[in-house]
Protein backbone atom coordinates (compact mmCIF):
# COMPACT_ATOMS: atom_id res chain seq x y z
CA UNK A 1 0.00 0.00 0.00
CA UNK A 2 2.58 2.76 1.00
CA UNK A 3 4.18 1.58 -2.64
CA UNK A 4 1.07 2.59 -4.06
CA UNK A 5 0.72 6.00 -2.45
CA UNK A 6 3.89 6.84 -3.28
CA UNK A 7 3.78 7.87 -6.80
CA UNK A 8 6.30 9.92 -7.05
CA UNK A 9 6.76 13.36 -8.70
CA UNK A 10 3.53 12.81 -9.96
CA UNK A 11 1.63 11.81 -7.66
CA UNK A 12 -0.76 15.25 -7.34
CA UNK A 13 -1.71 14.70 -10.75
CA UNK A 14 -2.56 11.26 -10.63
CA UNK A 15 -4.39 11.93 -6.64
CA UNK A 16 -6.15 14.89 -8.27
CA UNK A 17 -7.16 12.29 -11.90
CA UNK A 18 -9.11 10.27 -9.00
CA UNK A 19 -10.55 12.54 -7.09
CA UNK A 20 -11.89 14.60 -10.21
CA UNK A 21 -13.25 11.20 -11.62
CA UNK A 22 -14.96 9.82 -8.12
CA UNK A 23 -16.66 13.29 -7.89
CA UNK A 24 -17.95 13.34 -12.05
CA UNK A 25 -19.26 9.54 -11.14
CA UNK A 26 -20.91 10.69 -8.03
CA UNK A 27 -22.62 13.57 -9.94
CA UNK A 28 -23.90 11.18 -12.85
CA UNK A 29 -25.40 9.34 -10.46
CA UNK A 30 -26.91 11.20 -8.71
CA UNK A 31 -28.46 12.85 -11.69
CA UNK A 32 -29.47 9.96 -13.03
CA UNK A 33 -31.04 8.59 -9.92
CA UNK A 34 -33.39 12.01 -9.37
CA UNK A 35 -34.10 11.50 -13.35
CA UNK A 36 -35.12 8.29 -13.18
CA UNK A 37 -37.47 9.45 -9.96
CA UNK A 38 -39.01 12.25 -12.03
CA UNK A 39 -40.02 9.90 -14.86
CA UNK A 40 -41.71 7.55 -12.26
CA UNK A 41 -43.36 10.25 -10.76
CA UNK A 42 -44.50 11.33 -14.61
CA UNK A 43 -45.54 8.03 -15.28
CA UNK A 44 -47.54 7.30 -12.17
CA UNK A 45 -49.43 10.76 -13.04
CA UNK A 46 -49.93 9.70 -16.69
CA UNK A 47 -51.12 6.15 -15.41
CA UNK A 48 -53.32 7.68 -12.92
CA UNK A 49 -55.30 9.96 -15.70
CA UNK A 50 -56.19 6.56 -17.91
CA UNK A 51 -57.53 4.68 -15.18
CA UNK A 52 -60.37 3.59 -17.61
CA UNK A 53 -59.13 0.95 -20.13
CA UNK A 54 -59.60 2.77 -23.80
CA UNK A 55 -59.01 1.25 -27.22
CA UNK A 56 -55.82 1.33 -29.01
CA UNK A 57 -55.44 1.35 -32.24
CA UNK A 58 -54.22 1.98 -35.82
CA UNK A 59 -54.93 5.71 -36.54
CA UNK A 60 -58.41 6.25 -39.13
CA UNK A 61 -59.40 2.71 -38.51
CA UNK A 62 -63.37 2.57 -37.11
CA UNK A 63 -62.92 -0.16 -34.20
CA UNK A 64 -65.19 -1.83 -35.63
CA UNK A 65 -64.44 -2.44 -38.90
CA UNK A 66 -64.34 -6.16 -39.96
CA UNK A 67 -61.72 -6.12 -42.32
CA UNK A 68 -59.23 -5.41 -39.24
CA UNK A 69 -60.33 -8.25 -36.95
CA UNK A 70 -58.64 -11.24 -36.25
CA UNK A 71 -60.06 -14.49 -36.37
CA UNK A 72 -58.20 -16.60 -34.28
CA UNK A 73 -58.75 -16.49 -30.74
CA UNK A 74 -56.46 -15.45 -28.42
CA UNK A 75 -53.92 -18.32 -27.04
């Protein structure tokens, strides 16, 4: 250990090349972390205001046209 401390003349540099990259790592994650807990929040809103199932589908199709129904049943 005391080998790897000493690091000789440039041993600032490389000290401040790990404390520099430990604090950048800290920040992404941190960042990322109170992202990803903003876009649960977002979703649980978004979630909340379709409580009620509603149809899906392809965009100018009537639901209920025939042509656009499957036959088989669902497995």
């Amino acid at each position: 250990m005391p080998d790897f401390l000493h690091m000789g003349e440039y041993g600032s540099f490389i000290a401040a090349a790990y404390i520099i990259a430990a604090v950048v790592m800290a920040g992404l994650f941190v960042a990322s972390w109170r992202r990803l807990r903003e876009r649960e929040t977002a979703l649980a809103d978004l979630l909340e205001t379709f409580e009620e199932p509603t149809s899906v589908g392809p965009v100018g199709i009537p639901a209920n046209d025939s042509r656009y129904q499957r036959d088989d049943p669902p497995s």
